[in-house]
PDB file of N, CA and C in Angstrom:
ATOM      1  N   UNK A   1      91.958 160.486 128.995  1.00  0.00           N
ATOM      2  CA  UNK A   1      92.440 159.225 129.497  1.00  0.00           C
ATOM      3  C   UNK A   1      92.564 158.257 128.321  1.00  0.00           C
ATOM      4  N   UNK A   2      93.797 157.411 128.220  1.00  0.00           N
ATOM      5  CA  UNK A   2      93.896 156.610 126.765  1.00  0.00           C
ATOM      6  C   UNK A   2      94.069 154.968 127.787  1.00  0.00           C
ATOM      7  N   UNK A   3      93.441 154.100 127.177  1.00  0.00           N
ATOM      8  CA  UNK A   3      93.198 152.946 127.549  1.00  0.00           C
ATOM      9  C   UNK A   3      93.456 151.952 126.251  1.00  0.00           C
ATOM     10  N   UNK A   4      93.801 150.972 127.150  1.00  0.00           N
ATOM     11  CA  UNK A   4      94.142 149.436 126.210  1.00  0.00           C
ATOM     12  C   UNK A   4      93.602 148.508 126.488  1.00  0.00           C
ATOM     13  N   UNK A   5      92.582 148.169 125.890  1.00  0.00           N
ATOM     14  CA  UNK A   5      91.876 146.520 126.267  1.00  0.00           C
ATOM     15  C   UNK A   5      92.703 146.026 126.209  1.00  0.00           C
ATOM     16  N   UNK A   6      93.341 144.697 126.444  1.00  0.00           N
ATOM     17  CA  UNK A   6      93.829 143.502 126.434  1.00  0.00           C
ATOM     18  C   UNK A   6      93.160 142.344 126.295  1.00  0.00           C
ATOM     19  N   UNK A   7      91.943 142.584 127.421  1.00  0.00           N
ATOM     20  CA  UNK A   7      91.200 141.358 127.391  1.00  0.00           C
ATOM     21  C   UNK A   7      89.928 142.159 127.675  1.00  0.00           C
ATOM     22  N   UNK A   8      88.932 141.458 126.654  1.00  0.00           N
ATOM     23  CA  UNK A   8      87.776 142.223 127.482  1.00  0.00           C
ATOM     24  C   UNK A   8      87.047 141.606 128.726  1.00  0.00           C
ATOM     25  N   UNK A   9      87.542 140.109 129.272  1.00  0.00           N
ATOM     26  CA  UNK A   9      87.106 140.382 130.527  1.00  0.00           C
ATOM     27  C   UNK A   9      87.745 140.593 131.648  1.00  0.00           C
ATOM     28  N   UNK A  10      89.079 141.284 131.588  1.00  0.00           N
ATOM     29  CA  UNK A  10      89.944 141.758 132.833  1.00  0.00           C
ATOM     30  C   UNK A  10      89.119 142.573 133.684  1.00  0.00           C
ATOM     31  N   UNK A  11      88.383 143.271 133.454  1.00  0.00           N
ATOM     32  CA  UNK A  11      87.596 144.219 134.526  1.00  0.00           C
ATOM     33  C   UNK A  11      88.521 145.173 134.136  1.00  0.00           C
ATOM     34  N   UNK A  12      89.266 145.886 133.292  1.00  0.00           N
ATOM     35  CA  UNK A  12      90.429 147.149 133.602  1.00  0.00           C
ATOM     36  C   UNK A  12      89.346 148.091 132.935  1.00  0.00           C
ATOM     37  N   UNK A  13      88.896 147.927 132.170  1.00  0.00           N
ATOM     38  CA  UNK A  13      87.982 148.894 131.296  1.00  0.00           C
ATOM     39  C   UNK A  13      86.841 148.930 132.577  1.00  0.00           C
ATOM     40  N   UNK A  14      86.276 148.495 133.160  1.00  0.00           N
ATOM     41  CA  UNK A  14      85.247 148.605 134.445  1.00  0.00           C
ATOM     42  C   UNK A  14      85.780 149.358 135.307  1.00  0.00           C
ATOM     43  N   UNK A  15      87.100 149.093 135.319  1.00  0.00           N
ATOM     44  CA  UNK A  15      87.838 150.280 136.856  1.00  0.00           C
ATOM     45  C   UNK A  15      88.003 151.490 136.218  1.00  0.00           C
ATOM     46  N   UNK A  16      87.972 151.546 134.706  1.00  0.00           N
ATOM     47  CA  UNK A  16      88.717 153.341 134.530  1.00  0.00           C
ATOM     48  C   UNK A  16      86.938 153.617 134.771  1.00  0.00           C
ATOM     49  N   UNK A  17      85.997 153.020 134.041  1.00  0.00           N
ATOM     50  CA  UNK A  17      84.427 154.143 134.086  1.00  0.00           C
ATOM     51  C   UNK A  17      84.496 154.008 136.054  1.00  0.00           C
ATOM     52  N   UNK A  18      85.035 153.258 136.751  1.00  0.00           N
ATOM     53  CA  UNK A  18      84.620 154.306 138.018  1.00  0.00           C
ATOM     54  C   UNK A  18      85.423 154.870 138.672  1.00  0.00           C
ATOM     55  N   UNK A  19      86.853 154.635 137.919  1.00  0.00           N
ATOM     56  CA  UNK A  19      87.408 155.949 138.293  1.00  0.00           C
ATOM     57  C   UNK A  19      86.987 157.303 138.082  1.00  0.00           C
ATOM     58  N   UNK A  20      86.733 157.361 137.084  1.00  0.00           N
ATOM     59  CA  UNK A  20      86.257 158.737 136.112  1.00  0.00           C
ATOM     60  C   UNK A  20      84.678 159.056 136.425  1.00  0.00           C
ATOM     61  N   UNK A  21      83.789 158.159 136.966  1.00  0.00           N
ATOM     62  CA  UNK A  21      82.082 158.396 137.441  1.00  0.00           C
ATOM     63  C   UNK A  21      81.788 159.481 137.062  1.00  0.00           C
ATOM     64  N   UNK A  22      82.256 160.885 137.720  1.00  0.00           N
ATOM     65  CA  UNK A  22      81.581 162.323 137.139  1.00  0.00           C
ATOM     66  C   UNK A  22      82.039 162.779 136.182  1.00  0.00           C
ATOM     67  N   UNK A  23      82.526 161.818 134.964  1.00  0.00           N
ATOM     68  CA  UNK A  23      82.421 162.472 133.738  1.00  0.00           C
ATOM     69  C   UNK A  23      82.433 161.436 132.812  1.00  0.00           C
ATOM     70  N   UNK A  24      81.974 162.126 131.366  1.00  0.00           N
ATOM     71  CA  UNK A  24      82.174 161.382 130.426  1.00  0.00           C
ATOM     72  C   UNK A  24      83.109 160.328 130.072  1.00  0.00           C
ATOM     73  N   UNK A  25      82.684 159.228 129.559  1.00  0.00           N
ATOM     74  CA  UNK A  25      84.413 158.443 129.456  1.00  0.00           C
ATOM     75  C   UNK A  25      83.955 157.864 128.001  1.00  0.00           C
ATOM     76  N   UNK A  26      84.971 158.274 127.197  1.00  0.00           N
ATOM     77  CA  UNK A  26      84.438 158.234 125.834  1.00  0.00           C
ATOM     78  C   UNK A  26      85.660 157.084 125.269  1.00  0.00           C
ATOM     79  N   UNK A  27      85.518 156.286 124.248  1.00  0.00           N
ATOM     80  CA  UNK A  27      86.385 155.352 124.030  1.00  0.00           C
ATOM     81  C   UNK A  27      86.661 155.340 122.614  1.00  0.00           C
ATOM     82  N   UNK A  28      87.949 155.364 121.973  1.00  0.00           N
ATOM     83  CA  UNK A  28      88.078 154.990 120.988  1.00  0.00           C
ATOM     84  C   UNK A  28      89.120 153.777 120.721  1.00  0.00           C
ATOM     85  N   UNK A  29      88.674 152.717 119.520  1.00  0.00           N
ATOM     86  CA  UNK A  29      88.712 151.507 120.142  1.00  0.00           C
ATOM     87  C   UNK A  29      89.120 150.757 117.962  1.00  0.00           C
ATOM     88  N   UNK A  30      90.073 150.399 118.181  1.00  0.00           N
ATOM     89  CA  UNK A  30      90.379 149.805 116.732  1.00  0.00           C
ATOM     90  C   UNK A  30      90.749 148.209 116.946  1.00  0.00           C
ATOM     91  N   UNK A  31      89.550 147.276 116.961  1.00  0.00           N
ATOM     92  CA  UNK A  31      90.092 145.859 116.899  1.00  0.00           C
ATOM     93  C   UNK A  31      91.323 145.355 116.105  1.00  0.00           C
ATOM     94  N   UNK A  32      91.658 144.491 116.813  1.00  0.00           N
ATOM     95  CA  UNK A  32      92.648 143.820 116.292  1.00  0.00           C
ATOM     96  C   UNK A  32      93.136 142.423 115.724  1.00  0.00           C
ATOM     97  N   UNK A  33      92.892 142.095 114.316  1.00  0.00           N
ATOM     98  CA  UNK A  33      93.201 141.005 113.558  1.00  0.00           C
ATOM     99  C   UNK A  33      91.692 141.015 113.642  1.00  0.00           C
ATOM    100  N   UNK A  34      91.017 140.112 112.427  1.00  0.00           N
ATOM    101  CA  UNK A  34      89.755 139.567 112.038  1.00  0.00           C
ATOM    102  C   UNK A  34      89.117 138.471 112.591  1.00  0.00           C
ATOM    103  N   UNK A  35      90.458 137.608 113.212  1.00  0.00           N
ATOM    104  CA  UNK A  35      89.879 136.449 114.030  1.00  0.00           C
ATOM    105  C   UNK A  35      89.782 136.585 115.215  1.00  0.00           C
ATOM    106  N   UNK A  36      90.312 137.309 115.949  1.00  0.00           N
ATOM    107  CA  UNK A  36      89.979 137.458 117.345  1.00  0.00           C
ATOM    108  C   UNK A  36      89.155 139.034 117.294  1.00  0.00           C
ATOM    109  N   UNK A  37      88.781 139.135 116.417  1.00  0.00           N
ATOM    110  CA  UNK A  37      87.614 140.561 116.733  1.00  0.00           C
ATOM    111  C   UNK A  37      85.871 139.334 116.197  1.00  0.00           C
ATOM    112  N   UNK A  38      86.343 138.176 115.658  1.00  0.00           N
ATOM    113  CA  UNK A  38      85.274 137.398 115.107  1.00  0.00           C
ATOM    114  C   UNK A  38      84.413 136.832 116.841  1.00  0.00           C
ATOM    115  N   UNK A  39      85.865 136.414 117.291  1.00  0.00           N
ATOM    116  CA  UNK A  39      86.328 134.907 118.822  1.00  0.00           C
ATOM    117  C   UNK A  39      85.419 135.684 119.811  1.00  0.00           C
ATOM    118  N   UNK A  40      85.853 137.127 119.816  1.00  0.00           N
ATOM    119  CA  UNK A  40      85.397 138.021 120.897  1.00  0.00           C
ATOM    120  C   UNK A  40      84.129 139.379 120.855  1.00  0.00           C
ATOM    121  N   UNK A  41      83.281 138.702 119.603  1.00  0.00           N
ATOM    122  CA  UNK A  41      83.043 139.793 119.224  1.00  0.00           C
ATOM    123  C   UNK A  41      81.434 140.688 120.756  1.00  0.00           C
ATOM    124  N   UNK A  42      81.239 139.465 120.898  1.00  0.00           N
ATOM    125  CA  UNK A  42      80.256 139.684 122.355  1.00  0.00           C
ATOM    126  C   UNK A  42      81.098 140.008 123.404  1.00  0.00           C
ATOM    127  N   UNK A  43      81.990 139.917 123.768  1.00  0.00           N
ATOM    128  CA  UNK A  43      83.058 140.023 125.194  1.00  0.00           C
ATOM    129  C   UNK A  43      83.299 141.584 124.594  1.00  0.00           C
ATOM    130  N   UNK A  44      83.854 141.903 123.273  1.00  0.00           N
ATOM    131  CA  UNK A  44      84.008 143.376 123.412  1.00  0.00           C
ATOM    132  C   UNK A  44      83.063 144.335 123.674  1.00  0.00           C
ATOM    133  N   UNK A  45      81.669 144.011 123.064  1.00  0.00           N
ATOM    134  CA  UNK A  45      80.341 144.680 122.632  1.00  0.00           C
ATOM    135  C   UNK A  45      80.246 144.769 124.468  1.00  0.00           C
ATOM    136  N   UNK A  46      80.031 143.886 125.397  1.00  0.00           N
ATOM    137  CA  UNK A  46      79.677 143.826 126.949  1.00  0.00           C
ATOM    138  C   UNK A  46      81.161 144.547 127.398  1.00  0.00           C
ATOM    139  N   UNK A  47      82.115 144.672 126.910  1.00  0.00           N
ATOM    140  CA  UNK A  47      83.353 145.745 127.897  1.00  0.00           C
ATOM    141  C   UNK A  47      83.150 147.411 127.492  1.00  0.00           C
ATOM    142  N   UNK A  48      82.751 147.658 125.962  1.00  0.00           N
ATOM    143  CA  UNK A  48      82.834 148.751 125.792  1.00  0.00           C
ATOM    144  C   UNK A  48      81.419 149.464 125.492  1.00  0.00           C
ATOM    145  N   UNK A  49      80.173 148.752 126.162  1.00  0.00           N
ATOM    146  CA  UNK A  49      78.992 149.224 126.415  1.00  0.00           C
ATOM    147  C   UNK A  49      79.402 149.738 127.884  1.00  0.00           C
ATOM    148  N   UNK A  50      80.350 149.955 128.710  1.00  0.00           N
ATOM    149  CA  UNK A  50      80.377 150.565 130.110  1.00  0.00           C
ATOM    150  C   UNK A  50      80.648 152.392 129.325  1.00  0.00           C
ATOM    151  N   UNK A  51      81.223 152.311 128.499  1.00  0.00           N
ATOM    152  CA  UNK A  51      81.548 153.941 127.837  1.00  0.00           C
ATOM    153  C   UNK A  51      80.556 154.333 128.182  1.00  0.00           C
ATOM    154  N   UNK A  52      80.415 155.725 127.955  1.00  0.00           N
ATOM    155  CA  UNK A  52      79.500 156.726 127.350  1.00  0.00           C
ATOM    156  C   UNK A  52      79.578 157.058 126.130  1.00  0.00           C
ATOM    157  N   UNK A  53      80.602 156.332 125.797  1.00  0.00           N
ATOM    158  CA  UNK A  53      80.415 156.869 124.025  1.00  0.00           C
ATOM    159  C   UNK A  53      81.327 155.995 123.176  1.00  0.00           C
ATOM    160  N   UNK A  54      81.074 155.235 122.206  1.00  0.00           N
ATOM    161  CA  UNK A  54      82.215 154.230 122.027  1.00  0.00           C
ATOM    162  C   UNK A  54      82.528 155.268 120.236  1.00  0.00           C
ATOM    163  N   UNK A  55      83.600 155.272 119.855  1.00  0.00           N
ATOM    164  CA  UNK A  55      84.332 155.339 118.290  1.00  0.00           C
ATOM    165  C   UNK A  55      85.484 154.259 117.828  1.00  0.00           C
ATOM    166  N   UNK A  56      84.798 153.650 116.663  1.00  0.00           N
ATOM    167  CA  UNK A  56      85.400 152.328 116.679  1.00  0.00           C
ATOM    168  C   UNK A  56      86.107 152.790 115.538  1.00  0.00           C
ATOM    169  N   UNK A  57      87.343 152.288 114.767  1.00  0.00           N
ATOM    170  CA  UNK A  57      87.994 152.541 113.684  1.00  0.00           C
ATOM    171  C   UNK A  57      88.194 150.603 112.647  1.00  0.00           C
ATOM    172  N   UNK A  58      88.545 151.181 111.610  1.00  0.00           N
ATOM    173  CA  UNK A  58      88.035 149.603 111.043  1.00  0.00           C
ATOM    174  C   UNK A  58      89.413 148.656 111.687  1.00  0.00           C
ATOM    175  N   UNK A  59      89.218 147.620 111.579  1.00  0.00           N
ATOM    176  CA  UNK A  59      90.088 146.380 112.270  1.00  0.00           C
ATOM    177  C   UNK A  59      91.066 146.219 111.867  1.00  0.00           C
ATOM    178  N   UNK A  60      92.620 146.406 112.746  1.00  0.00           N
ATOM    179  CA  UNK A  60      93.502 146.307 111.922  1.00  0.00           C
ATOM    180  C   UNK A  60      94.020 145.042 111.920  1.00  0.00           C
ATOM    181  N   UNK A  61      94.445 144.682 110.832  1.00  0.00           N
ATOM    182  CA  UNK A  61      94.472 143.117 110.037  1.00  0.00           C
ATOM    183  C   UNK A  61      95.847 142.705 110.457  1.00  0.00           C
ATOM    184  N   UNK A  62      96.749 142.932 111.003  1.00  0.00           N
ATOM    185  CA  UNK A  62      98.064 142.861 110.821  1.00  0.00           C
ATOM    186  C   UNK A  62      98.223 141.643 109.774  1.00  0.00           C
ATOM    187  N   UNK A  63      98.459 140.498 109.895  1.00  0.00           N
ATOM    188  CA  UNK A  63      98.567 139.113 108.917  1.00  0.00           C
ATOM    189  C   UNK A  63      98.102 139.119 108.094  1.00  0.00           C
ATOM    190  N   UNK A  64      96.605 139.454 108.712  1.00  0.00           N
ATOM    191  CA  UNK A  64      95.059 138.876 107.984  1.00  0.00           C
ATOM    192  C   UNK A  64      94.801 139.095 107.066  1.00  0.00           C
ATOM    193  N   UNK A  65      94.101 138.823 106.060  1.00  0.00           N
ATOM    194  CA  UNK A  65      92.725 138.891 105.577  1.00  0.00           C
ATOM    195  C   UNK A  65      91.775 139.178 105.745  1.00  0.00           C
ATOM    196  N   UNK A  66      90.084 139.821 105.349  1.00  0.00           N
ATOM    197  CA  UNK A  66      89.359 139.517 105.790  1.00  0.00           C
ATOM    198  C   UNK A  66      88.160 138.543 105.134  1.00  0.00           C
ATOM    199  N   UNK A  67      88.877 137.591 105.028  1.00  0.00           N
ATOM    200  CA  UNK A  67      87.905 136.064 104.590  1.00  0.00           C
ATOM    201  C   UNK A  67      86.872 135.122 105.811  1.00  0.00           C
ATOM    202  N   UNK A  68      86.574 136.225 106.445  1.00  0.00           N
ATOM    203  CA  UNK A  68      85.574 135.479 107.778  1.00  0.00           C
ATOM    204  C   UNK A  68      84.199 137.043 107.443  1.00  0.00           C
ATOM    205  N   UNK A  69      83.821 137.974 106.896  1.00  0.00           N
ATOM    206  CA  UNK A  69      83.072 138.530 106.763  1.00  0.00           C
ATOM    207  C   UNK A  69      82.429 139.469 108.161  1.00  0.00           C
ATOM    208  N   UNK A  70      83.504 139.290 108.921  1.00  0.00           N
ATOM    209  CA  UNK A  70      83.071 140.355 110.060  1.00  0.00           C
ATOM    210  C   UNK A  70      84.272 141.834 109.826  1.00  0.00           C
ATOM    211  N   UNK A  71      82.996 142.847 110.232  1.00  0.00           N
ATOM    212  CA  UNK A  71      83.971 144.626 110.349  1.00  0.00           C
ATOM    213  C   UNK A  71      83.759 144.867 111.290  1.00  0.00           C
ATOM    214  N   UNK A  72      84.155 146.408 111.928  1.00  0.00           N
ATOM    215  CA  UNK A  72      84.103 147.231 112.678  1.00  0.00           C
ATOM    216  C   UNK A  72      82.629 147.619 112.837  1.00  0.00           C
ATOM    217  N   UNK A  73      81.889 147.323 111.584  1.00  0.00           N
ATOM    218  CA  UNK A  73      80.625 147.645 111.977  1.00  0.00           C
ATOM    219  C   UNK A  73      79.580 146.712 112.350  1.00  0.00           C
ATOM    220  N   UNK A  74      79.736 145.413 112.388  1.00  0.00           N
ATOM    221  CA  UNK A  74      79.667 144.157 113.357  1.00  0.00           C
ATOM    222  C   UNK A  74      79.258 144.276 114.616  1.00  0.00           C
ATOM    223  N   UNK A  75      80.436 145.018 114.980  1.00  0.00           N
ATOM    224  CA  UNK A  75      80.893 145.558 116.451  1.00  0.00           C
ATOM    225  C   UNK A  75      80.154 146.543 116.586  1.00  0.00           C
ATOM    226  N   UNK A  76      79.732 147.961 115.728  1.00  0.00           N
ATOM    227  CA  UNK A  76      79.187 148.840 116.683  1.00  0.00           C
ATOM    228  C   UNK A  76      77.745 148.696 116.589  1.00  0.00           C
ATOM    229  N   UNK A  77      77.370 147.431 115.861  1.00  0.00           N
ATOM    230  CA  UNK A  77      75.620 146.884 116.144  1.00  0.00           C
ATOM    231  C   UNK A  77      75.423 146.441 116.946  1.00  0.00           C
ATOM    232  N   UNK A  78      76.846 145.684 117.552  1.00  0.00           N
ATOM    233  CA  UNK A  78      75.868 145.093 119.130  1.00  0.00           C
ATOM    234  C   UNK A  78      76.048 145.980 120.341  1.00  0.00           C
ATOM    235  N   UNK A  79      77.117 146.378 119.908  1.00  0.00           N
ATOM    236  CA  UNK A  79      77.589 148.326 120.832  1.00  0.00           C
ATOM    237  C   UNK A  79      76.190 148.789 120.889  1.00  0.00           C
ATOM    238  N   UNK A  80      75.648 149.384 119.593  1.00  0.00           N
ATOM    239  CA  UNK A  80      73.887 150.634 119.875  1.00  0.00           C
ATOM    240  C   UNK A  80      72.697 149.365 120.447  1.00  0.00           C
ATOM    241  N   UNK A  81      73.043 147.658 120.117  1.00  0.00           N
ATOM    242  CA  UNK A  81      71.786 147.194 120.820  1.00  0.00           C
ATOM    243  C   UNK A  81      71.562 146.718 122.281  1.00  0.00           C
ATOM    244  N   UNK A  82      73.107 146.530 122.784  1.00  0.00           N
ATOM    245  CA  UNK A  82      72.873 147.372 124.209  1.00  0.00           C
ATOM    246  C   UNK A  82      73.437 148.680 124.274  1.00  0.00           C
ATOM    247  N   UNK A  83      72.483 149.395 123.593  1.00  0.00           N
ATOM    248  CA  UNK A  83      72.325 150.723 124.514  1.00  0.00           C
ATOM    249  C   UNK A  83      73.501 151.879 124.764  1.00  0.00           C
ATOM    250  N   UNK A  84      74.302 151.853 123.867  1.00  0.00           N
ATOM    251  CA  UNK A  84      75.710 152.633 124.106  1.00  0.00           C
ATOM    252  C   UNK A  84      75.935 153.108 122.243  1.00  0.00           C
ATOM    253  N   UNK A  85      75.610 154.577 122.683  1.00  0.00           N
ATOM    254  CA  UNK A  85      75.743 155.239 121.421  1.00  0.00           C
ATOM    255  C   UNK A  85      77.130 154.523 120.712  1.00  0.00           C
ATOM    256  N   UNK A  86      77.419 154.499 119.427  1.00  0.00           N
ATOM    257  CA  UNK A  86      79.042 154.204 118.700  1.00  0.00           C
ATOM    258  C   UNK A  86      78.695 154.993 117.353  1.00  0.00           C
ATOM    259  N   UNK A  87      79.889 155.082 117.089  1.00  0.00           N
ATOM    260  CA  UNK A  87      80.321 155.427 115.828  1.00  0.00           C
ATOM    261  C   UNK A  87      81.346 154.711 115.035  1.00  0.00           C
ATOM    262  N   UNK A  88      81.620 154.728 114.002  1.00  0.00           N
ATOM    263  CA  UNK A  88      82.145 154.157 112.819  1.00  0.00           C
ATOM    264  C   UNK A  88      83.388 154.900 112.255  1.00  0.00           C
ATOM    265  N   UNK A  89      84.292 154.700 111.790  1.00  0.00           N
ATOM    266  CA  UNK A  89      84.765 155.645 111.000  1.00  0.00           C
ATOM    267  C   UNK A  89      86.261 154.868 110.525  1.00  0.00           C
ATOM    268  N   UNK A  90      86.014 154.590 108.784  1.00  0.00           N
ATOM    269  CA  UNK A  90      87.272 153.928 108.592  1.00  0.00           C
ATOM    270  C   UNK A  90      88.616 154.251 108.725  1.00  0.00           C
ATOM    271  N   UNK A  91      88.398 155.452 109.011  1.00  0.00           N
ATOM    272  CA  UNK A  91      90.042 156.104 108.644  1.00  0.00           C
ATOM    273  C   UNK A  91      90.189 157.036 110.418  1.00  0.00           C
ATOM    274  N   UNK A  92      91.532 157.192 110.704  1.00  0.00           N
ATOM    275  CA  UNK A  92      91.621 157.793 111.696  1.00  0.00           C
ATOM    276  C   UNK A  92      91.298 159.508 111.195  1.00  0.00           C
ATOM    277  N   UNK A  93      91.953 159.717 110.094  1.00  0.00           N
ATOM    278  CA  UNK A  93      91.632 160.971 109.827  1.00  0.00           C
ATOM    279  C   UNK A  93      90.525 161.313 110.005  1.00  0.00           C
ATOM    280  N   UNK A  94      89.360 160.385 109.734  1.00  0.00           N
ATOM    281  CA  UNK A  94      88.154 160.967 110.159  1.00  0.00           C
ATOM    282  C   UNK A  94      87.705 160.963 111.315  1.00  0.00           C
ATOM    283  N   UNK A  95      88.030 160.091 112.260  1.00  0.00           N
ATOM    284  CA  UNK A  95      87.939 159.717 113.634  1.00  0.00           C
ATOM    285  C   UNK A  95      88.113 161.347 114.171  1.00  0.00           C
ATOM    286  N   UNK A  96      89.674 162.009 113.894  1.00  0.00           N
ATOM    287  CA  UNK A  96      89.567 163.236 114.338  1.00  0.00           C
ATOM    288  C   UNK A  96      89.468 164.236 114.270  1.00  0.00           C
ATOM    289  N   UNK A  97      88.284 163.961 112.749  1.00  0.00           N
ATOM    290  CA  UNK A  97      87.746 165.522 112.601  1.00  0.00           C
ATOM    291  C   UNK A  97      86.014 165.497 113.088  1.00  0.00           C
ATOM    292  N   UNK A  98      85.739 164.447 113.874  1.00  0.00           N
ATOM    293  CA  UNK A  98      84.777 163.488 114.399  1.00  0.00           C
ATOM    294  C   UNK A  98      84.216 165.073 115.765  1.00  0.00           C
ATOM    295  N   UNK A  99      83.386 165.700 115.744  1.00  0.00           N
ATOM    296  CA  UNK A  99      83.073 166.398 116.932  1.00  0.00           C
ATOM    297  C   UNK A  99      83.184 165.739 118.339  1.00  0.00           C
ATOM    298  N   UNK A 100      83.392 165.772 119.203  1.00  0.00           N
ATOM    299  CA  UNK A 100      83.070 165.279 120.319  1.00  0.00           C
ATOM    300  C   UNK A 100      82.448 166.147 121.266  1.00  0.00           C
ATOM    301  N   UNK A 101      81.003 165.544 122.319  1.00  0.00           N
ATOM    302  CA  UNK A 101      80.173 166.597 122.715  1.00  0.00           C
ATOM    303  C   UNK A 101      80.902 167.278 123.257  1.00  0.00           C
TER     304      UNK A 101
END
C-alpha cells in the first residue's frame, strides 16, 4: 500500500492502519522542504507513530537550504520516543536494500 501525507492531521494516515488492522503497515516517508518538516515536526512524529514501522529518507529541500538545523533524524527521535520503531537512511538506494521483516 503507498500513501501520501498531505497533512498530518487529516486522519488519512489513521484510516489506512485500520484498514489494513491484520497486518503490518510499514511506512516510508521523505519530508518535504526544511521549513515545514521544522512547522510540523510533532504533527508528523504523532501521524506516523500509528505505523508499525516507520523508514524515513533525508528531507527533500526543493528551494531550500538547510539553515534551520533540523534532519530526517530529528524526526525519527521523536518517531522511537513514542514508541514506533524508525529507521534512517539518506539515500533511497539504501532505503531498498533495507530488509524488511
Amino acid at each position: 500500500m503507498i500513501m501520501r501525507i498531505i497533512r498530518p492531521k487529516s486522519g488519512y494516515f489513521k484510516r489506512c492502519t485500520q484498514l489494513i488492522h491484520t497486518r503490518k503497515l510499514w511506512c516510508v516517508f521523505q519530508p518535504h522542504t526544511y521549513t515545514r518538516t521544522k512547522a510540523l515536526l510533532p504533527e508528523f512524529a504523532q501521524a506516523l507513530k500509528l505505523a508499525d514501522h516507520v523508514v524515513l529518507a533525508d528531507i527533500y529541500a526543493a528551494r531550500e537550504t538547510d539553515n534551520l538545523g533540523i534532519s530526517s533524524k530529528d524526526l525519527q527521535a521523536r518517531i522511537q520516543e513514542l514508541g514506533t520503531p524508525c529507521e534512517y537512511f539518506p539515500t533511497f538506494d539504501e532505503i531498498e536494500e533495507f530488509p524488511a521483516e
